[in-house]
N, C-alpha and C. Protein backbone atom coordinates (compact mmCIF):
# COMPACT_ATOMS: atom_id res chain seq x y z
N UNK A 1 239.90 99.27 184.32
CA UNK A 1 239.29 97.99 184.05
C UNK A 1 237.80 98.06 184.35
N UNK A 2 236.87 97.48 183.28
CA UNK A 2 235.62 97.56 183.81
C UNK A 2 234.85 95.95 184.69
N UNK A 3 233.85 96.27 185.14
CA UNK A 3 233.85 95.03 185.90
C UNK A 3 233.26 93.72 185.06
N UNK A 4 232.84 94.33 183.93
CA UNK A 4 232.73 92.95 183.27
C UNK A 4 233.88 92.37 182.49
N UNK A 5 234.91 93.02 182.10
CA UNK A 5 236.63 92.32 181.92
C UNK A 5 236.95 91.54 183.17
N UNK A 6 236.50 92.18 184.45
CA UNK A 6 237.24 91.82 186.13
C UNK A 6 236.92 90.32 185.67
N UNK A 7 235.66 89.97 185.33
CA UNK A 7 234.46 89.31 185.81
C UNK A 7 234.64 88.12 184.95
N UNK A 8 234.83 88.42 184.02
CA UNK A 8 235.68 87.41 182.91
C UNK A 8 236.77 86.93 183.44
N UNK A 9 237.92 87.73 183.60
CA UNK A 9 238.96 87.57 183.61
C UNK A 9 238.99 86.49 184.90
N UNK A 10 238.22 87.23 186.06
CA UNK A 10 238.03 85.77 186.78
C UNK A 10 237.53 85.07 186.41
N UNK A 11 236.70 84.61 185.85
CA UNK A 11 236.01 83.54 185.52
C UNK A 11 237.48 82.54 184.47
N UNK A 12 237.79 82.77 183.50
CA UNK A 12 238.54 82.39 183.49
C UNK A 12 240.12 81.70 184.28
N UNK A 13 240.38 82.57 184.80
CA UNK A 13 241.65 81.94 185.48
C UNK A 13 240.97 80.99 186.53
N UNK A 14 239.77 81.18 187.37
CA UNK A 14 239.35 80.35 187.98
C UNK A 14 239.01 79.14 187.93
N UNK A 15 238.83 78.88 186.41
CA UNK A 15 238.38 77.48 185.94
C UNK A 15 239.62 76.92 185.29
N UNK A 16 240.79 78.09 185.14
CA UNK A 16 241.96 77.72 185.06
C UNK A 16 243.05 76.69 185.84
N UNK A 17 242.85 77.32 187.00
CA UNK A 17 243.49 77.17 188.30
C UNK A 17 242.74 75.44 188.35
N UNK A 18 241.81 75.24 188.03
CA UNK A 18 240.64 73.87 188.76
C UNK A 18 241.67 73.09 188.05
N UNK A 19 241.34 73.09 186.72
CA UNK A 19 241.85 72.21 185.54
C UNK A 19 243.32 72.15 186.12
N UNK A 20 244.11 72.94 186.19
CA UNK A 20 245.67 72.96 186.29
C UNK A 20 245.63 71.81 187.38
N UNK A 21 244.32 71.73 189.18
CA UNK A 21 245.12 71.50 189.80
C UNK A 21 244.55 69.89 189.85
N UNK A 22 243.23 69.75 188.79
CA UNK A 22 243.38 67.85 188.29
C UNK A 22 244.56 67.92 187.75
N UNK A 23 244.98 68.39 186.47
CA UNK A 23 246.72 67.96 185.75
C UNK A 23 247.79 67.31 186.96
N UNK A 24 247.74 68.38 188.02
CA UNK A 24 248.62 67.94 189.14
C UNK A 24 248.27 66.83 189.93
N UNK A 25 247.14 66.82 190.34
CA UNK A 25 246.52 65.64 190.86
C UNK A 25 246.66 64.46 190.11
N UNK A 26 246.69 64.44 188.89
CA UNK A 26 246.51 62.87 188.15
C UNK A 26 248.60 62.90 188.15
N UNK A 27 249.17 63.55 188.01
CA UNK A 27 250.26 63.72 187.81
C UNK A 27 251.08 62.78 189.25
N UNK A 28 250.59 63.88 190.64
CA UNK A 28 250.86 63.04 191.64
C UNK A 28 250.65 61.94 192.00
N UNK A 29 249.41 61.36 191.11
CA UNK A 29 248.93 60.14 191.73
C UNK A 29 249.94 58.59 190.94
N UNK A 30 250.40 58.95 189.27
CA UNK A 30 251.09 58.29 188.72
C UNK A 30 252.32 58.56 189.22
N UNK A 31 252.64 59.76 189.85
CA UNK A 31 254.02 59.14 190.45
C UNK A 31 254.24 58.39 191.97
N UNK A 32 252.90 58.57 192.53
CA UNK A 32 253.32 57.80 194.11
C UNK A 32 252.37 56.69 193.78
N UNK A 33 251.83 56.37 193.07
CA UNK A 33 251.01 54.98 193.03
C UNK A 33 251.40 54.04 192.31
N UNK A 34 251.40 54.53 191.21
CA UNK A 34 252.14 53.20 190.16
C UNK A 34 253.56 53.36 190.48
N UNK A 35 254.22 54.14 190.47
CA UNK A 35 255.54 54.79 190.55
C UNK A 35 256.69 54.76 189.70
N UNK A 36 255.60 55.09 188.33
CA UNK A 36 256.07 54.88 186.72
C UNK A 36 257.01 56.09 186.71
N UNK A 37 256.62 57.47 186.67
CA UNK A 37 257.01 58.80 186.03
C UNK A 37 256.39 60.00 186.89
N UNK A 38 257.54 60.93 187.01
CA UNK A 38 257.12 61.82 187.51
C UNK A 38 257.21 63.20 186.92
N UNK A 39 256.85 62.68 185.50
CA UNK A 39 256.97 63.41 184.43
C UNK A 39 255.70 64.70 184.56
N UNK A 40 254.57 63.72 185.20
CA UNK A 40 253.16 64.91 185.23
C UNK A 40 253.38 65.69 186.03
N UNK A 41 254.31 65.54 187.41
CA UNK A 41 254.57 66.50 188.60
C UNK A 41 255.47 67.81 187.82
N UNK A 42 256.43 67.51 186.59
CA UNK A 42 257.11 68.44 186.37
C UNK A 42 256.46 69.05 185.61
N UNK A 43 255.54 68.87 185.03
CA UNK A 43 254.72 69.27 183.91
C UNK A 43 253.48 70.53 184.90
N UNK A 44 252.66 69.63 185.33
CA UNK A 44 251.49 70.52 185.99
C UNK A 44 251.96 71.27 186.63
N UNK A 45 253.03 71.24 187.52
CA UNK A 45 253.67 71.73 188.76
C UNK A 45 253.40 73.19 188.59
N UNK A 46 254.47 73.16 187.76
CA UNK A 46 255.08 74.84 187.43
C UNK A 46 253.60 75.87 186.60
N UNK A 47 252.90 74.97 185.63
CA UNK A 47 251.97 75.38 185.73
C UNK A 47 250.71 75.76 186.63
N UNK A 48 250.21 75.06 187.48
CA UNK A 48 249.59 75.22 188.22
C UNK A 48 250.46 76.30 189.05
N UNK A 49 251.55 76.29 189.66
CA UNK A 49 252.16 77.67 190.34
C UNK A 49 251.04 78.78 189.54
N UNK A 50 252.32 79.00 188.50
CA UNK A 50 251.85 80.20 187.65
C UNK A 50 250.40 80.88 187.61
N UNK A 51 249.38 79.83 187.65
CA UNK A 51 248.00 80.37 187.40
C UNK A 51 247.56 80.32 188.96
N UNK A 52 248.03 79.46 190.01
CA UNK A 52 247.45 79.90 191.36
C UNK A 52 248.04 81.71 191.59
N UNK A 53 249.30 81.86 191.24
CA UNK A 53 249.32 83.03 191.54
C UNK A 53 249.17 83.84 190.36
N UNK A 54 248.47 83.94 189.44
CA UNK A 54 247.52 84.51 188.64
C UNK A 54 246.03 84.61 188.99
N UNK A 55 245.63 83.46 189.57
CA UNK A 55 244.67 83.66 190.45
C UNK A 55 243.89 84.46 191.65
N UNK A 56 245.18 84.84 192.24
CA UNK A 56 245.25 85.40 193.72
C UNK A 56 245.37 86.95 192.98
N UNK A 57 246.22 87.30 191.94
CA UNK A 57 246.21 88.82 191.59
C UNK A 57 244.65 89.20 191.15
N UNK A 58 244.30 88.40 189.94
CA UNK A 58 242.86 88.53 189.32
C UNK A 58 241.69 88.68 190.34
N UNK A 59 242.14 87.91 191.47
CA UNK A 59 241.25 88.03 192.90
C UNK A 59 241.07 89.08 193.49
N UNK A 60 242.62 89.39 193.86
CA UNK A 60 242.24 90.87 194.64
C UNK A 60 242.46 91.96 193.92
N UNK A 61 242.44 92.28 192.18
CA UNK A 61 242.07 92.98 191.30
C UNK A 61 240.74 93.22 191.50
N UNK A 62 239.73 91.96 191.25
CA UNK A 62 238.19 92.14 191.20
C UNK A 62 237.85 92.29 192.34
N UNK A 63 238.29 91.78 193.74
CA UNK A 63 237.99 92.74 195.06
C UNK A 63 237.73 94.06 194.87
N UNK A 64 239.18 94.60 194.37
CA UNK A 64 239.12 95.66 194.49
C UNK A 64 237.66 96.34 193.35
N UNK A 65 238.15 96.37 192.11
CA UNK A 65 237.27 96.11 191.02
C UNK A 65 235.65 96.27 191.39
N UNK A 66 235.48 95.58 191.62
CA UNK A 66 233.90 94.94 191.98
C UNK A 66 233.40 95.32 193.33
N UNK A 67 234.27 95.65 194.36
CA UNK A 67 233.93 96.56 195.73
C UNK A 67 233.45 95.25 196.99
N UNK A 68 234.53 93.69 196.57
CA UNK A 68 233.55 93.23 197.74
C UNK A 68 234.10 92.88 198.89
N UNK A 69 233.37 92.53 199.64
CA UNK A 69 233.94 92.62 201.67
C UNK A 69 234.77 92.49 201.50
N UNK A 70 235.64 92.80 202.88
CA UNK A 70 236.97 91.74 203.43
C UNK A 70 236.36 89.87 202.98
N UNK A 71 235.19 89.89 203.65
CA UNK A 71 234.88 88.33 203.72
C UNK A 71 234.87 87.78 202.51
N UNK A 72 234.44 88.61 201.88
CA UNK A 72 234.28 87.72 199.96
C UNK A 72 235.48 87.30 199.96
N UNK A 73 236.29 88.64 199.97
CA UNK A 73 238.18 88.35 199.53
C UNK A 73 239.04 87.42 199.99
N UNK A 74 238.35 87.24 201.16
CA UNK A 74 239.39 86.20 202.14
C UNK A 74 238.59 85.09 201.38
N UNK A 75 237.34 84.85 200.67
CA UNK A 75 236.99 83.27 200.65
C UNK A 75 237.37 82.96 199.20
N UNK A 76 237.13 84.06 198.57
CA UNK A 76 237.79 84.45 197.09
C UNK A 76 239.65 83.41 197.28
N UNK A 77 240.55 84.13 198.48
CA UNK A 77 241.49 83.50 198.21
C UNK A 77 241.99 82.24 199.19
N UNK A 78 241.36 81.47 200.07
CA UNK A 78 241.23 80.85 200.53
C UNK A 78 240.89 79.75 199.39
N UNK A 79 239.83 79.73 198.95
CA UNK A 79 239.18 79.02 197.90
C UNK A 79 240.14 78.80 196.72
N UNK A 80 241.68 79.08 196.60
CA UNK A 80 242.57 78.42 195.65
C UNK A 80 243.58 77.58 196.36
N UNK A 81 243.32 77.07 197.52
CA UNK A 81 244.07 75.99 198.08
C UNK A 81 243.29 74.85 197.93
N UNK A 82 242.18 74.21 198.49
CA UNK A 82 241.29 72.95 197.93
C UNK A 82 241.43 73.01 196.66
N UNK A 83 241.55 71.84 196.45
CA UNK A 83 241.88 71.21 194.63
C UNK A 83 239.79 72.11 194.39
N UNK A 84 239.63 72.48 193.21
CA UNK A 84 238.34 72.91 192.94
C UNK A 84 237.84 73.51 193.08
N UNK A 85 238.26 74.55 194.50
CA UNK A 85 237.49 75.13 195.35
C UNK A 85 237.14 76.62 194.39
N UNK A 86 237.95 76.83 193.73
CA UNK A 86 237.79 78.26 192.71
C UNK A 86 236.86 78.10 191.69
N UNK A 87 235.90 77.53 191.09
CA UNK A 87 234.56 76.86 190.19
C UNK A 87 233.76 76.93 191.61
N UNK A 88 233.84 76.24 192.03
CA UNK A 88 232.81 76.63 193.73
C UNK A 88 232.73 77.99 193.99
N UNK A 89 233.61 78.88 194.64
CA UNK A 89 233.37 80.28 194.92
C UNK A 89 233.30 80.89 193.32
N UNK A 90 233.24 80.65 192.34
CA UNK A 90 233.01 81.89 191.05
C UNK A 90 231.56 81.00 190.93
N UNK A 91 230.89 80.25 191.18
CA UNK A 91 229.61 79.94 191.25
C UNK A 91 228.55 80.62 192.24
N UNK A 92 229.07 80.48 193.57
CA UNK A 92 228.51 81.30 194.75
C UNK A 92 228.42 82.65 194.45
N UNK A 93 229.62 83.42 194.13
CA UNK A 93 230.01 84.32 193.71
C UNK A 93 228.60 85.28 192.84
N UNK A 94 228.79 84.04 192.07
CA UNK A 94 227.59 84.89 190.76
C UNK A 94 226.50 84.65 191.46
N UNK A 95 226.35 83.47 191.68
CA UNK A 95 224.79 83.84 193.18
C UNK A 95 224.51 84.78 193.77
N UNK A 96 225.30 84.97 194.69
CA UNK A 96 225.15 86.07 195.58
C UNK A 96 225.18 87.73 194.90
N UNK A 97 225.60 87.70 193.85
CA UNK A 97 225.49 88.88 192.87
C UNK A 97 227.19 89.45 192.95
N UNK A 98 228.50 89.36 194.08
CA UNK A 98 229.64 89.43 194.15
C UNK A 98 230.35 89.49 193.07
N UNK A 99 230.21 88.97 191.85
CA UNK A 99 230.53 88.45 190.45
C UNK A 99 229.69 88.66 189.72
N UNK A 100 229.29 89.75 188.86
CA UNK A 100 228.22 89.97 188.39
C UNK A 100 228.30 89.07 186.57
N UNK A 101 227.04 88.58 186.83
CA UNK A 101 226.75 87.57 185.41
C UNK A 101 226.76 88.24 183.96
N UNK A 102 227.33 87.78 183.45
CA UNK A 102 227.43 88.60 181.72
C UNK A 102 226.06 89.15 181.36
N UNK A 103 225.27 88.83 181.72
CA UNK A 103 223.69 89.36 181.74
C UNK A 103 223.80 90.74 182.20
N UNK A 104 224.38 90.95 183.30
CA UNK A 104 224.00 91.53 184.44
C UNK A 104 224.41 92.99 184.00
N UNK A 105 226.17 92.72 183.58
CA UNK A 105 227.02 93.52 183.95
C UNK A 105 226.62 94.00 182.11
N UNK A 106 225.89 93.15 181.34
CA UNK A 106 225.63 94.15 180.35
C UNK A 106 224.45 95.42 179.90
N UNK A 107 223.75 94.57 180.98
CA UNK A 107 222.57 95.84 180.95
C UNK A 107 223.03 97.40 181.61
């Protein structure tokens, strides 16, 4: 794998994982608030599973991949429990150079 596939590939599932875990969030909230359907919990649920732990592989793929600390990795997967928190660290990420930018990784 080269690191600009890694780099993608996170980038993607990461903004994956966000989106999945509003679906769940708006899902939970129509079933304990109004307490219409808990149709969105069965729906996002299983999805959001699937891509958090699609998440966590693609993570410590591009750890490995990309060569970064223990500390990146742990915040890398820490950062898919807060609803969002994975768009936050693949932002930092490319800051700090950890995630190298399609720019970057094409020169």
């Amino acid at each position: 794998m080269t690191p600009r596939t890694v780099a993608t590939a996170f980038r993607v599932v990461a903004v994956a994982e966000a989106f999945s875990w509003v679906g769940l969030l708006i899902g939970m909230f129509i079933k304990y608030v109004p307490e219409t359907t808990e149709l969105g919990v069965k729906i996002f649920g299983p999805i959001h599973g699937g891509i958090f732990v699609a998440y966590v592989v693609v993570a410590l793929v591009a750890a490995r991949v990309l060569r970064w600390s223990a500390g990146t990795t742990l915040l890398a997967l820490v950062a898919s429990v807060p609803p969002l928190a994975t768009i936050w660290f693949e932002r930092r990420a490319t800051r700090t150079g950890a995630l190298p930018s399609s720019e970057a990784v094409a020169a």
